[in-house]
C-alpha atoms as a PDB file:
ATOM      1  CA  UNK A   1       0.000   0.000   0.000  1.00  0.00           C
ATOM      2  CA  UNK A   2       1.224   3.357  -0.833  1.00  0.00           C
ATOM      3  CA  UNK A   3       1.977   5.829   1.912  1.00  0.00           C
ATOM      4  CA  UNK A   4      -0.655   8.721   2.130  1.00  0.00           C
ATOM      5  CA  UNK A   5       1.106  11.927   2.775  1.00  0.00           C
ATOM      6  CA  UNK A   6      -1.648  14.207   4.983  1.00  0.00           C
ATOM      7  CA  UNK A   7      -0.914  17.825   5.037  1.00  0.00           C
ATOM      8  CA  UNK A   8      -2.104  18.997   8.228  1.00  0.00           C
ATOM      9  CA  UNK A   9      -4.809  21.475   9.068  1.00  0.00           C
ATOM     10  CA  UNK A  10      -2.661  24.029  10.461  1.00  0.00           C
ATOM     11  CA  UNK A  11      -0.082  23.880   7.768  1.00  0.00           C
ATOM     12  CA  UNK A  12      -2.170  24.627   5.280  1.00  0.00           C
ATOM     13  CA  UNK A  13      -3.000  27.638   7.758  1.00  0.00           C
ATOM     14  CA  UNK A  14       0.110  28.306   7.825  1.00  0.00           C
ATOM     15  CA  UNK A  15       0.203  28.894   3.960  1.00  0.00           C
ATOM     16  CA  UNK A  16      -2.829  30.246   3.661  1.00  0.00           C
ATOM     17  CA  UNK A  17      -1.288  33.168   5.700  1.00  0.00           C
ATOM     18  CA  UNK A  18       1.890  33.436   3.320  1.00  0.00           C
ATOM     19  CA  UNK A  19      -0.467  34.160   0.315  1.00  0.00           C
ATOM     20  CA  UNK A  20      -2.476  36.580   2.055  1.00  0.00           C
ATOM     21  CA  UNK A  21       0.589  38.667   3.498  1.00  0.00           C
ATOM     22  CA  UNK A  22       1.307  39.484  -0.327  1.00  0.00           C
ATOM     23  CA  UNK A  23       0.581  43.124  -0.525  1.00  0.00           C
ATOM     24  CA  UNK A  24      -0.227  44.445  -4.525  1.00  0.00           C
ATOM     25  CA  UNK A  25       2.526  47.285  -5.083  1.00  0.00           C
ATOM     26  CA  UNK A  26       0.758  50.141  -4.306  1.00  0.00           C
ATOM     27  CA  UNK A  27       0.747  53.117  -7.210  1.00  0.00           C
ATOM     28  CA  UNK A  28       1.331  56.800  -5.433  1.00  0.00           C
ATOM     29  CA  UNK A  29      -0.676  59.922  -7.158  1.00  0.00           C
ATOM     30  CA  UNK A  30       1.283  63.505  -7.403  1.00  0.00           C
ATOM     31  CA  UNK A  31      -1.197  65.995  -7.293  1.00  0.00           C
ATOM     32  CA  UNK A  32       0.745  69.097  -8.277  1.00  0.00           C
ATOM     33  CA  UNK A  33      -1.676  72.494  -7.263  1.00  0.00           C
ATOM     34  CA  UNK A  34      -1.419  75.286  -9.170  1.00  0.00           C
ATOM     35  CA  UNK A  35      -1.032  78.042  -6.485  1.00  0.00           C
ATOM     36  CA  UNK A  36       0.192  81.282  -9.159  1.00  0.00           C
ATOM     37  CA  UNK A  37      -2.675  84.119  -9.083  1.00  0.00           C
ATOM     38  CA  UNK A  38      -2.576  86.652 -10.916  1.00  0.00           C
ATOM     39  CA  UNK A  39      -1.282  89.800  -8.649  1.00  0.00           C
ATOM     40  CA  UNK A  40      -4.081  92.830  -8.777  1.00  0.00           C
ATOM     41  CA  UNK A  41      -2.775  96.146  -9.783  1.00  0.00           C
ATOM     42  CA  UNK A  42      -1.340  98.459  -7.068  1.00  0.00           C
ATOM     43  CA  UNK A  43      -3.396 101.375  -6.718  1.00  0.00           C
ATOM     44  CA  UNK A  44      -2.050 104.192  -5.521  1.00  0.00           C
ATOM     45  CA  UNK A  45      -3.371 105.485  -2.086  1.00  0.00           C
ATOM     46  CA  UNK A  46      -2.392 109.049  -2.294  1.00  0.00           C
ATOM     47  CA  UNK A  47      -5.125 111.713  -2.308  1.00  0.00           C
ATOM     48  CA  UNK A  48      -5.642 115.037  -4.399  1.00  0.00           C
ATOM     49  CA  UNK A  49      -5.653 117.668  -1.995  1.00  0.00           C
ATOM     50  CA  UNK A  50      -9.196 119.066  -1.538  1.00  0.00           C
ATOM     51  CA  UNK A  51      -9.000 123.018  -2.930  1.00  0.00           C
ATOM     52  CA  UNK A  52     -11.522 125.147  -1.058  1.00  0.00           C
ATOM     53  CA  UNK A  53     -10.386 128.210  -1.917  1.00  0.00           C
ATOM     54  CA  UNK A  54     -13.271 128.993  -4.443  1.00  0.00           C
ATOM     55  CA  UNK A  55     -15.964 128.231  -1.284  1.00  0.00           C
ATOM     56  CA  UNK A  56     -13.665 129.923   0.935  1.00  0.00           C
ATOM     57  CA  UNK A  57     -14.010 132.789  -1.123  1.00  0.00           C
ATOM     58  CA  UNK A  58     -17.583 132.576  -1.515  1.00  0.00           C
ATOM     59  CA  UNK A  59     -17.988 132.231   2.236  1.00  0.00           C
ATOM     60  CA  UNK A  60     -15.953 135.417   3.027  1.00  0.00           C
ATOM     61  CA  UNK A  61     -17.557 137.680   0.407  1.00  0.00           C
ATOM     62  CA  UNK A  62     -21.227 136.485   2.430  1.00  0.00           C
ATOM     63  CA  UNK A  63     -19.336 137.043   5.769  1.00  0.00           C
ATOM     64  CA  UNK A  64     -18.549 140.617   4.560  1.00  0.00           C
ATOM     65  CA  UNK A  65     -22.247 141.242   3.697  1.00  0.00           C
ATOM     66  CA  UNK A  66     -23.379 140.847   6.833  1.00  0.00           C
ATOM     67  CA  UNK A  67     -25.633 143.271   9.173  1.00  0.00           C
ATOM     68  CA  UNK A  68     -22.769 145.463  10.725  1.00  0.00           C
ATOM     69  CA  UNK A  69     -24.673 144.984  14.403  1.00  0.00           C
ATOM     70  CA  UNK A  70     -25.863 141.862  14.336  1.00  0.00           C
ATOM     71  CA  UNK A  71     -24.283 139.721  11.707  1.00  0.00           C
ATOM     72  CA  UNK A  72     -27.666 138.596  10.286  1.00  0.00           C
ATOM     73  CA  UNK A  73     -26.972 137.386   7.011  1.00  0.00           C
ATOM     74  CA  UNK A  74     -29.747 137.704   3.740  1.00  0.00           C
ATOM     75  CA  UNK A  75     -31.361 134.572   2.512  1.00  0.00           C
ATOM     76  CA  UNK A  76     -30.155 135.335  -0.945  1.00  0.00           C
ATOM     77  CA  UNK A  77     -26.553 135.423   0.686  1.00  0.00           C
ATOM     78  CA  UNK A  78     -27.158 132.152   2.731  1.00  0.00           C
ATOM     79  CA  UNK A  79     -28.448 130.848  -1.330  1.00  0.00           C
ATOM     80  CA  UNK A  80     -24.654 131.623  -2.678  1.00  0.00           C
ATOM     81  CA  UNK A  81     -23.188 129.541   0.569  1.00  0.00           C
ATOM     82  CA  UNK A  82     -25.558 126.420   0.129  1.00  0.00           C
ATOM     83  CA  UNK A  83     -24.433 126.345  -3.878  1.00  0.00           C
ATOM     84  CA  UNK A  84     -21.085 127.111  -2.782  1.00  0.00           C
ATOM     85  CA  UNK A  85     -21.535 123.986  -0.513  1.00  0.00           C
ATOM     86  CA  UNK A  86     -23.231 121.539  -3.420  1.00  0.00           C
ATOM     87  CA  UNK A  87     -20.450 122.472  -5.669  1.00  0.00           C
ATOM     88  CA  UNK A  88     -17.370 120.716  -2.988  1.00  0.00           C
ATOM     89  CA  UNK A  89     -16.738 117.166  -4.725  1.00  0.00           C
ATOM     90  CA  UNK A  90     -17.155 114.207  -2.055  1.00  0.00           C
ATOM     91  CA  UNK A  91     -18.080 114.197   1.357  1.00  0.00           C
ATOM     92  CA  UNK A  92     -14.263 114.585   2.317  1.00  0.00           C
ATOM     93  CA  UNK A  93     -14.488 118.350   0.571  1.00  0.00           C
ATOM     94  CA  UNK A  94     -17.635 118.578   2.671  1.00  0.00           C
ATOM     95  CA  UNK A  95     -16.597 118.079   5.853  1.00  0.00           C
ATOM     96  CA  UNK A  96     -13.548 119.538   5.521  1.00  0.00           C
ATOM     97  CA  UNK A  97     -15.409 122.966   4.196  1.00  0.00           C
ATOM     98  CA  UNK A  98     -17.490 122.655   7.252  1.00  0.00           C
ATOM     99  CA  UNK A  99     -14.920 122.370   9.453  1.00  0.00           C
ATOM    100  CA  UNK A 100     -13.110 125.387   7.960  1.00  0.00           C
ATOM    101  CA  UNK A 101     -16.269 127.117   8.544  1.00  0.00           C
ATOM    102  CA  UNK A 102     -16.625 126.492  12.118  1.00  0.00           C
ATOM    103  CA  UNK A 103     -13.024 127.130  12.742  1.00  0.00           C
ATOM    104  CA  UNK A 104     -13.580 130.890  11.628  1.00  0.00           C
ATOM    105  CA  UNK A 105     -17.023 131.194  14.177  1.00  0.00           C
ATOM    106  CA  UNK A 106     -14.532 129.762  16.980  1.00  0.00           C
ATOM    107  CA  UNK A 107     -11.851 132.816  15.880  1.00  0.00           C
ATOM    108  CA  UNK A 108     -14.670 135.065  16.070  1.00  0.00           C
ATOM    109  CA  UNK A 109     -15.900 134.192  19.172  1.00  0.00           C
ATOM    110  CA  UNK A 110     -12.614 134.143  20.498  1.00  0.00           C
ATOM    111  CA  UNK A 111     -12.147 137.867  18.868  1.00  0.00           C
ATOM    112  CA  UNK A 112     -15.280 138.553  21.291  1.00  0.00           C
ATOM    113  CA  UNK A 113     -16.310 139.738  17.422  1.00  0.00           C
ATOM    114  CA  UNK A 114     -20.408 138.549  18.149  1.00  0.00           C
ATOM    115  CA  UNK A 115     -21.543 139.865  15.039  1.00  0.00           C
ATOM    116  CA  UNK A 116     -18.826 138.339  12.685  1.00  0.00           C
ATOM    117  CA  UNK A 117     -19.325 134.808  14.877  1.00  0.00           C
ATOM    118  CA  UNK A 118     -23.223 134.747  14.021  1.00  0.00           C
ATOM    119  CA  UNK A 119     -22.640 135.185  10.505  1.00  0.00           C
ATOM    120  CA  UNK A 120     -20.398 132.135  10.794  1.00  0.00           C
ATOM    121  CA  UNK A 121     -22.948 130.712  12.809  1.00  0.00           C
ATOM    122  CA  UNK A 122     -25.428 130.967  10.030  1.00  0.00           C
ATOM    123  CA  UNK A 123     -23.521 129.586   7.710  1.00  0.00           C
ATOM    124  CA  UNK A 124     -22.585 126.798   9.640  1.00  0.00           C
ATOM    125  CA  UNK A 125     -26.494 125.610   9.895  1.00  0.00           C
ATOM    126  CA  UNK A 126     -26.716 126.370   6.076  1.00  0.00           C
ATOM    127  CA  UNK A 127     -24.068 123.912   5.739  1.00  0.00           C
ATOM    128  CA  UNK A 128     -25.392 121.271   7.729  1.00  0.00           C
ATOM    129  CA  UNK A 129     -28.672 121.924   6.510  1.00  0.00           C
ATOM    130  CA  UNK A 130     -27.088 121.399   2.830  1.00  0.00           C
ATOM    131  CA  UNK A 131     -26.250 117.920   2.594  1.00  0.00           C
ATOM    132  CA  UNK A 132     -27.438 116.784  -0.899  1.00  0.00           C
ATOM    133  CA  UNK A 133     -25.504 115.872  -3.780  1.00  0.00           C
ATOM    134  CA  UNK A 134     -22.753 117.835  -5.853  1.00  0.00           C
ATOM    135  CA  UNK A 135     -25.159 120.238  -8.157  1.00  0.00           C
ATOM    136  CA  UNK A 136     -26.066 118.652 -11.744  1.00  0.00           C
ATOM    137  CA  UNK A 137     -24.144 121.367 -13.385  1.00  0.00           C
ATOM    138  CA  UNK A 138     -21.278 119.905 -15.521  1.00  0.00           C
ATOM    139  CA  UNK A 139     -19.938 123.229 -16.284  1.00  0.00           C
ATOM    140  CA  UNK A 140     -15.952 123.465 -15.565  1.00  0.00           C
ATOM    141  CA  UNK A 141     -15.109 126.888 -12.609  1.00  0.00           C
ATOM    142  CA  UNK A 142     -14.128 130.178 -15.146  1.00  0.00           C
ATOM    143  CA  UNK A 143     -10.688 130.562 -13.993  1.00  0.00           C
ATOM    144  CA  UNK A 144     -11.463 134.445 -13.761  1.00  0.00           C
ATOM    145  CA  UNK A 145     -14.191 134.201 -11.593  1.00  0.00           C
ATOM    146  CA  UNK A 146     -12.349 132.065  -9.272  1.00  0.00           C
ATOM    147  CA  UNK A 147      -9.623 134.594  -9.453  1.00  0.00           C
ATOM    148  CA  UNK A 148     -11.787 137.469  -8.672  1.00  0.00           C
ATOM    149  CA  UNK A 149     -13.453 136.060  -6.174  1.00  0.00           C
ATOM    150  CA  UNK A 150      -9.881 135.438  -4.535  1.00  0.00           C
ATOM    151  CA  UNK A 151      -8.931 138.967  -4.506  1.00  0.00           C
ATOM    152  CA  UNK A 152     -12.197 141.035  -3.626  1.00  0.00           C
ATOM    153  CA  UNK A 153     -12.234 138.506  -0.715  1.00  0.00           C
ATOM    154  CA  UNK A 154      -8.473 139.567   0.419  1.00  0.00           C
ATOM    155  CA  UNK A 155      -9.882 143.332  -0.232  1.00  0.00           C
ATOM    156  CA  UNK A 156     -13.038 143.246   1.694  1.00  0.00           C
ATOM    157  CA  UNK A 157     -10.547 141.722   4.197  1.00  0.00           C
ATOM    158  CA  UNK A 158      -8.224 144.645   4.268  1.00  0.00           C
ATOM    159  CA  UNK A 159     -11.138 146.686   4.577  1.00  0.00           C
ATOM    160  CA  UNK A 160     -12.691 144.796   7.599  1.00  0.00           C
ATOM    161  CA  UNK A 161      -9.219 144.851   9.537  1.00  0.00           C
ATOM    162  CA  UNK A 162      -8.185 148.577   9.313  1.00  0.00           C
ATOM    163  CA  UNK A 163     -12.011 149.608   9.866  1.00  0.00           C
ATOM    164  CA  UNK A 164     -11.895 148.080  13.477  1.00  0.00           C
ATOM    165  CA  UNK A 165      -8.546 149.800  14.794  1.00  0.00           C
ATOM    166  CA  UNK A 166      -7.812 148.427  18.290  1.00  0.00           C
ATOM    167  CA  UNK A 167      -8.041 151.209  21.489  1.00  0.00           C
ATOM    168  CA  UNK A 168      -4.578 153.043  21.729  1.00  0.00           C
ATOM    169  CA  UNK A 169      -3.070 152.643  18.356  1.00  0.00           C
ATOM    170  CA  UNK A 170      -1.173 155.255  16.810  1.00  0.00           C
ATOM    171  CA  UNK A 171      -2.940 157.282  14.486  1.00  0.00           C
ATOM    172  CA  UNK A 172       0.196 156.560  11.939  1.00  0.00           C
ATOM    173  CA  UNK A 173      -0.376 153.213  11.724  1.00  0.00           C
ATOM    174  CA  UNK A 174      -1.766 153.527   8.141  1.00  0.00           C
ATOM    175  CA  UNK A 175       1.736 155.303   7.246  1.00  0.00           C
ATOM    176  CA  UNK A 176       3.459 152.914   9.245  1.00  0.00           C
ATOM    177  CA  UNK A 177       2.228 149.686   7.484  1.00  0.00           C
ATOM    178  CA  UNK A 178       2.745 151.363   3.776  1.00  0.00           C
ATOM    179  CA  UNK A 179       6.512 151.836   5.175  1.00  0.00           C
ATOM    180  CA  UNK A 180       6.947 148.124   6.450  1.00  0.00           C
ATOM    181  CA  UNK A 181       5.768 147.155   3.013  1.00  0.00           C
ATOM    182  CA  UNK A 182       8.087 148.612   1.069  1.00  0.00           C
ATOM    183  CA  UNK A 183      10.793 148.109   3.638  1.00  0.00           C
ATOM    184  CA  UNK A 184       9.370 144.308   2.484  1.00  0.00           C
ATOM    185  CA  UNK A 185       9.173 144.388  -1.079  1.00  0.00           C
ATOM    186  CA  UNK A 186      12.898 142.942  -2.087  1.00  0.00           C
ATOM    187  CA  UNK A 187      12.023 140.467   1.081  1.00  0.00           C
ATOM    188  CA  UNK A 188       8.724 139.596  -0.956  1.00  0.00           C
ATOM    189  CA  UNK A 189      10.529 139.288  -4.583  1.00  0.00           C
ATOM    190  CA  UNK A 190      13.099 136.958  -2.559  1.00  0.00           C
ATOM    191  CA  UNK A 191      10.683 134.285  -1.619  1.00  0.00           C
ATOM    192  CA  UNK A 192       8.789 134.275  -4.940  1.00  0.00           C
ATOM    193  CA  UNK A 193      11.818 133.193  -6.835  1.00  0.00           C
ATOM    194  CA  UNK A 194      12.555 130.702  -4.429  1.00  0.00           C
ATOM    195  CA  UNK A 195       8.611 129.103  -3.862  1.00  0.00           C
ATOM    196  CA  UNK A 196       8.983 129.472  -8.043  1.00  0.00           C
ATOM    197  CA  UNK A 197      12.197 127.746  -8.207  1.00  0.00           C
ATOM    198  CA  UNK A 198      12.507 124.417 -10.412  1.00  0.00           C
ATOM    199  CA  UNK A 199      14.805 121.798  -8.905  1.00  0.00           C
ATOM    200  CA  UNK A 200      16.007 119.582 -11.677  1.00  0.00           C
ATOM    201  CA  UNK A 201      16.226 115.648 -10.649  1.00  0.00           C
ATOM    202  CA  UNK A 202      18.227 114.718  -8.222  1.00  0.00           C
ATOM    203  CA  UNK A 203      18.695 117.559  -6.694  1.00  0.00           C
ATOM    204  CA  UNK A 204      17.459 119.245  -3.221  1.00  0.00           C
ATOM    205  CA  UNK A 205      15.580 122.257  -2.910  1.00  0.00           C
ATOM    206  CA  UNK A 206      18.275 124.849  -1.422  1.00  0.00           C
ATOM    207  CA  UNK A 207      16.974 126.316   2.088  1.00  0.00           C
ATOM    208  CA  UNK A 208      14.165 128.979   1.733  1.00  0.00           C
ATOM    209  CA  UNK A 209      15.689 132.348   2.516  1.00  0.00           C
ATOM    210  CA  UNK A 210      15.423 134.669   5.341  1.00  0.00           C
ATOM    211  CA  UNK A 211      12.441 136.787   5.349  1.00  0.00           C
ATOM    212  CA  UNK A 212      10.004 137.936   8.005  1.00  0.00           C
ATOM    213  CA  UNK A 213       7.481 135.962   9.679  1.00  0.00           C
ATOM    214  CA  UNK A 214       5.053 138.886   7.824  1.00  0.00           C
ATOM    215  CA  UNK A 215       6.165 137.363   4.528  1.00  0.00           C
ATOM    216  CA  UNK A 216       5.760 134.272   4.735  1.00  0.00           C
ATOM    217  CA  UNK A 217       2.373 135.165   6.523  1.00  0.00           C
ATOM    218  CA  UNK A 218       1.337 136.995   4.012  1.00  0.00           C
ATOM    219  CA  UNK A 219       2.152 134.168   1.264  1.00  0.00           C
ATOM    220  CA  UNK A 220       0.044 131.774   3.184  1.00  0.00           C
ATOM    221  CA  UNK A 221      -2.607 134.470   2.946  1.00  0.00           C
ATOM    222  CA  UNK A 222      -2.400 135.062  -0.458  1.00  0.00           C
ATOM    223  CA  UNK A 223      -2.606 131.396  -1.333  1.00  0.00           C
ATOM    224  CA  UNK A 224      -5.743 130.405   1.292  1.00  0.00           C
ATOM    225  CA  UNK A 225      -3.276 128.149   3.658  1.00  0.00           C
ATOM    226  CA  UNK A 226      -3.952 130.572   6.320  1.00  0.00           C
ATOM    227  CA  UNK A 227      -7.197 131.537   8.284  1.00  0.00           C
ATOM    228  CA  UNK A 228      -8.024 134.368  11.319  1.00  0.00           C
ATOM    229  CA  UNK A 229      -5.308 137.267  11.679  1.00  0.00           C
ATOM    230  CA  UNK A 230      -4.822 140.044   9.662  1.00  0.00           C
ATOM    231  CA  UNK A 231      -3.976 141.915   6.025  1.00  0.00           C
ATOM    232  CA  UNK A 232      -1.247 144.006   5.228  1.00  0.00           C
ATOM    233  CA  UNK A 233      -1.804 147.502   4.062  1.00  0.00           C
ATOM    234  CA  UNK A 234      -1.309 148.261   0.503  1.00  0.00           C
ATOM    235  CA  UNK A 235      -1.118 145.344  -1.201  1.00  0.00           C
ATOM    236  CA  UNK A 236      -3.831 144.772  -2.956  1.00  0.00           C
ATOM    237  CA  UNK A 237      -3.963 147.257  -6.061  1.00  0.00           C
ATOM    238  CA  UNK A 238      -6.538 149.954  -6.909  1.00  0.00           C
ATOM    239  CA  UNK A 239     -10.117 149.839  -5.060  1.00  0.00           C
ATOM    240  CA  UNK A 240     -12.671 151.865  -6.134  1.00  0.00           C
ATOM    241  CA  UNK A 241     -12.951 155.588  -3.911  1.00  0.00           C
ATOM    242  CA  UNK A 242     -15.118 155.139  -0.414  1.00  0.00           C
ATOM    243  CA  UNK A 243     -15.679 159.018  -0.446  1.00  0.00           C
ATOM    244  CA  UNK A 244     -17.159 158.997  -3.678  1.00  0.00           C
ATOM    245  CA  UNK A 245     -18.976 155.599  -2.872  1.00  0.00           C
ATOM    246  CA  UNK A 246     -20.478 157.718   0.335  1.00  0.00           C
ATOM    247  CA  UNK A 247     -21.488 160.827  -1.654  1.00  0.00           C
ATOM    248  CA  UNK A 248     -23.232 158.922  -4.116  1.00  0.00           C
ATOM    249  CA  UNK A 249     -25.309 156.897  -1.874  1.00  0.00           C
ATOM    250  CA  UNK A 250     -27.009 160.127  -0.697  1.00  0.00           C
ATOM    251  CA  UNK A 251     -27.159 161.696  -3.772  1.00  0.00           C
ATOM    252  CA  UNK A 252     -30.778 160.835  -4.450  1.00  0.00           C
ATOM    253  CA  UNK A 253     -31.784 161.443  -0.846  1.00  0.00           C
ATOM    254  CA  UNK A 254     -33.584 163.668   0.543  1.00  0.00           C
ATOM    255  CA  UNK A 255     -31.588 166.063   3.491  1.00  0.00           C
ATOM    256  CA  UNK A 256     -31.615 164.240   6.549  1.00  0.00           C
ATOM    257  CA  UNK A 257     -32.218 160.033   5.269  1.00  0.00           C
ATOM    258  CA  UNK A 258     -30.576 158.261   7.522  1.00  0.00           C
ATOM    259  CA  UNK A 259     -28.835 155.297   6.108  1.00  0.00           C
ATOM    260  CA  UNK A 260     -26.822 151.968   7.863  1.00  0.00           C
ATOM    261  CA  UNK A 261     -23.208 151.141   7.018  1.00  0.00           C
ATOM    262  CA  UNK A 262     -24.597 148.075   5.671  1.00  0.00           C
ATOM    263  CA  UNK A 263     -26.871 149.620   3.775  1.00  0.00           C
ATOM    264  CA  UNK A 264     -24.171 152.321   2.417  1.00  0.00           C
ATOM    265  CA  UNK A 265     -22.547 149.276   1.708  1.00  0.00           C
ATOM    266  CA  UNK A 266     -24.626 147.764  -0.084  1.00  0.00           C
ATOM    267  CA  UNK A 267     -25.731 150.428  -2.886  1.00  0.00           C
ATOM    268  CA  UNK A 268     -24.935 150.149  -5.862  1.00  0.00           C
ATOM    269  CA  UNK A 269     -22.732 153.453  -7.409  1.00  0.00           C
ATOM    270  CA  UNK A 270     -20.098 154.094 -10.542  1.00  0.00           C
ATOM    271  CA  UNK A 271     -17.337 152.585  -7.678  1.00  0.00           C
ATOM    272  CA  UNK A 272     -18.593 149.888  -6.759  1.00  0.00           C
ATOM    273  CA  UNK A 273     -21.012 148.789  -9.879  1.00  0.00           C
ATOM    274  CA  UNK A 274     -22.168 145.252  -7.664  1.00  0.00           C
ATOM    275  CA  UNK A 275     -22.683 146.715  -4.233  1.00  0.00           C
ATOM    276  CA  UNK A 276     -19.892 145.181  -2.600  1.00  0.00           C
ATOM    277  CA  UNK A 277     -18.231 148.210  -0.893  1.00  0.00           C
ATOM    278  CA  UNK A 278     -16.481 147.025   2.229  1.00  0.00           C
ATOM    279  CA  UNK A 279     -18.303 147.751   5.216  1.00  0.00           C
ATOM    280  CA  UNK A 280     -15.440 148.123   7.578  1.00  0.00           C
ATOM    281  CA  UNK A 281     -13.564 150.680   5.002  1.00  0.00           C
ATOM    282  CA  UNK A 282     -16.798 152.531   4.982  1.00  0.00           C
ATOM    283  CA  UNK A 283     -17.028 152.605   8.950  1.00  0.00           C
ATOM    284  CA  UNK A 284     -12.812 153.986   8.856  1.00  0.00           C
ATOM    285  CA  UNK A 285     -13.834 156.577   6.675  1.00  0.00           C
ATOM    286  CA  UNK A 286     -16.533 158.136   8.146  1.00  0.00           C
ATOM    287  CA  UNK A 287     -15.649 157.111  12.061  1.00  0.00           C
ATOM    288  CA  UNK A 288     -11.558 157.729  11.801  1.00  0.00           C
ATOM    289  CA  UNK A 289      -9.544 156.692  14.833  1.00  0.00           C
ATOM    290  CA  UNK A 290      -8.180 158.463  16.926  1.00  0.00           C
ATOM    291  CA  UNK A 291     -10.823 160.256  17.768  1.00  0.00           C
ATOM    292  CA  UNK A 292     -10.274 162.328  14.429  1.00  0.00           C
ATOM    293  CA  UNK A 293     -13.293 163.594  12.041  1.00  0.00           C
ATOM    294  CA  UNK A 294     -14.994 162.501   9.330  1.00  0.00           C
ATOM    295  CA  UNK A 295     -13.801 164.813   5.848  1.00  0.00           C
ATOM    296  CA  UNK A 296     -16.717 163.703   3.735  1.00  0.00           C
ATOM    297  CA  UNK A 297     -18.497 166.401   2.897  1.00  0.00           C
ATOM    298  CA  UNK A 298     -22.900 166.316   2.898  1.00  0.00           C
ATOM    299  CA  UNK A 299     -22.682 163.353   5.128  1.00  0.00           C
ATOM    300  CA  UNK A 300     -23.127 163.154   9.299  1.00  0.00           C
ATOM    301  CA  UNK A 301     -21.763 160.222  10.754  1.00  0.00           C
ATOM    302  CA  UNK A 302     -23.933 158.675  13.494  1.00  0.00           C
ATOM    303  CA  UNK A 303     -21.553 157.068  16.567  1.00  0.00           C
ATOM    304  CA  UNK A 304     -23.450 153.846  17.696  1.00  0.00           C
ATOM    305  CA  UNK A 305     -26.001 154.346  21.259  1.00  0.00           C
ATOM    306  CA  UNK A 306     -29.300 153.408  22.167  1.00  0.00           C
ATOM    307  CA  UNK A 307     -30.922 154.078  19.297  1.00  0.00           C
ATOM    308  CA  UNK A 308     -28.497 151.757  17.184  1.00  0.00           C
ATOM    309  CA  UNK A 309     -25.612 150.841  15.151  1.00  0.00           C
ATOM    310  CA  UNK A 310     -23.707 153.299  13.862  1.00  0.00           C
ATOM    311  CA  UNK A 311     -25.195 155.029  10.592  1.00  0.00           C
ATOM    312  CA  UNK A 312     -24.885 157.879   8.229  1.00  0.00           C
ATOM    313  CA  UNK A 313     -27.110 160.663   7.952  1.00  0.00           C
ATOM    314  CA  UNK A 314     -27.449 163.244   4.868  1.00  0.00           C
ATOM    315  CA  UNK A 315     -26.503 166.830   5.757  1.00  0.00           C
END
């Protein structure tokens, strides 16, 4: 009898395990991600500087129109301030003229000037009260207007400042500040040529040179980087004649009309063809410091008292 070879039960366990333990070669998978974007433009973050020197100047010739006892200010003038207003592009401009706007009420007040502070006032609530859009019109600023709006504003300025001479100044003061100006003027040219100077590439600016604190004041003025304080006498070119402005006011009137400064102001005459005499350079001529009198002849000043601001009577 042949011999029966008999695999056992737990060697073919045993073998069973050897087959299973062979592992299929496992493929790997490179996933490569694309991670390049496209880079977004740099934008610049720089601002154009907000001009408000053509609202400024509307504001100031309103200011100057103002009643000379109680700053009340005419609805057609507080009409010119809210267009004035509209026309500022962006609520940065906005604020930033309303802020101006309340900075010269705060000078005022501190200037214990209540009249000029209420006119302020008022326009301050017309601003606030103004908060629409920019106005439709597409129409670019005239150049001259802006211009001319620039310089009455520095006139009626003038005019304001040297009609409300401060107790115990010398009665030279006028001759005095024509003298500092010319002692100025090569001081004046000076600074011009170097503000105009062009530095080529490259190259720095060489030091501004030494003037007085009244020129460079006065440039600050003259290019609306400056608010409060005062104007130097005789700088600003030909202005039309106060005495003739005065005379012709009355001429119509009957002896003894009594008119306001405001209202003297305010007419219309061959000197001042819009009505936009300075108040204040009415008030010096016909109320002189000093104590000194009035040279205009047909005309009575009227000092202010009980019975109100100071006026102008016909002789």
């Amino acid at each position: 009898m042949a011999r029966q070879t008999r695999r056992t039960k737990s060697s073919q366990s045993t073998d069973t395990a050897e087959v299973n333990s062979t592992e299929a070669p496992t493929e790997e998978i490179t996933v490569t991600e694309n991670t390049t974007e496209a880079e977004a433009p740099v934008e610049s973050t720089e601002e154009a500087p907000i001009d408000l020197a053509p609202f400024q100047s509307v504001i100031e010739l309103v200011v100057a129109s103002r009643d000379e006892a109680t700053g009340v200010l005419a609805e057609e003038s507080l009409a010119s301030v809210k267009t004035a207003y509209n026309d500022l592009d962006g609520v940065k401009a906005k604020n930033a003229g309303k802020k101006w706007a309340q900075e010269q009420m705060l000078t005022a007040v501190q200037a214990l000037d209540g009249p000029l502070a209420r006119a302020y006032s008022m326009v301050s609530e017309s601003l606030v009260a103004t908060s629409g859009s920019k106005s439709t019109s597409s129409a670019p600023v005239d150049p001259t207007t802006a211009f001319v709006q620039r310089v009455a504003s520095l006139r009626l300025a003038q005019g304001i400042v040297e009609g409300n001479v401060p107790e115990k100044v010398s009665g030279e003061w006028s001759n005095q500040a024509d003298s500092k100006v010319a002692e100025l003027a090569e001081q004046v040219a000076n600074y011009k040529t170097w503000l105009d100077a062009e530095v080529p590439d490259g190259e720095t600016k060489p030091d501004a040179p030494e003037v007085s604190p009244i020129v460079r004041s006065a440039f600050k003025l003259a290019t609306g980087k400056a608010s409060g304080g005062g104007r130097q006498s005789g700088g600003s070119g030909p202005r039309g004649d106060i005495a003739k402005h005065i005379i012709e006011a009355f001429s119509a009137e009957e002896s003894g009309k009594t008119l306001k400064v405001s209202e003297v102001a305010n007419f219309k005459s061959s000197e001042y063809p819009t009505g936009n005499a300075s108040q204040g350079a009415i008030s010096a001529r016909l109320f002189p410091s000093g104590g000194g009198t009035c040279t205009i002849e047909g005309v009575v000043p009227i000092e202010k008292g009980e019975s109100g601001p100071r006026r102008v009577a016909k002789a």
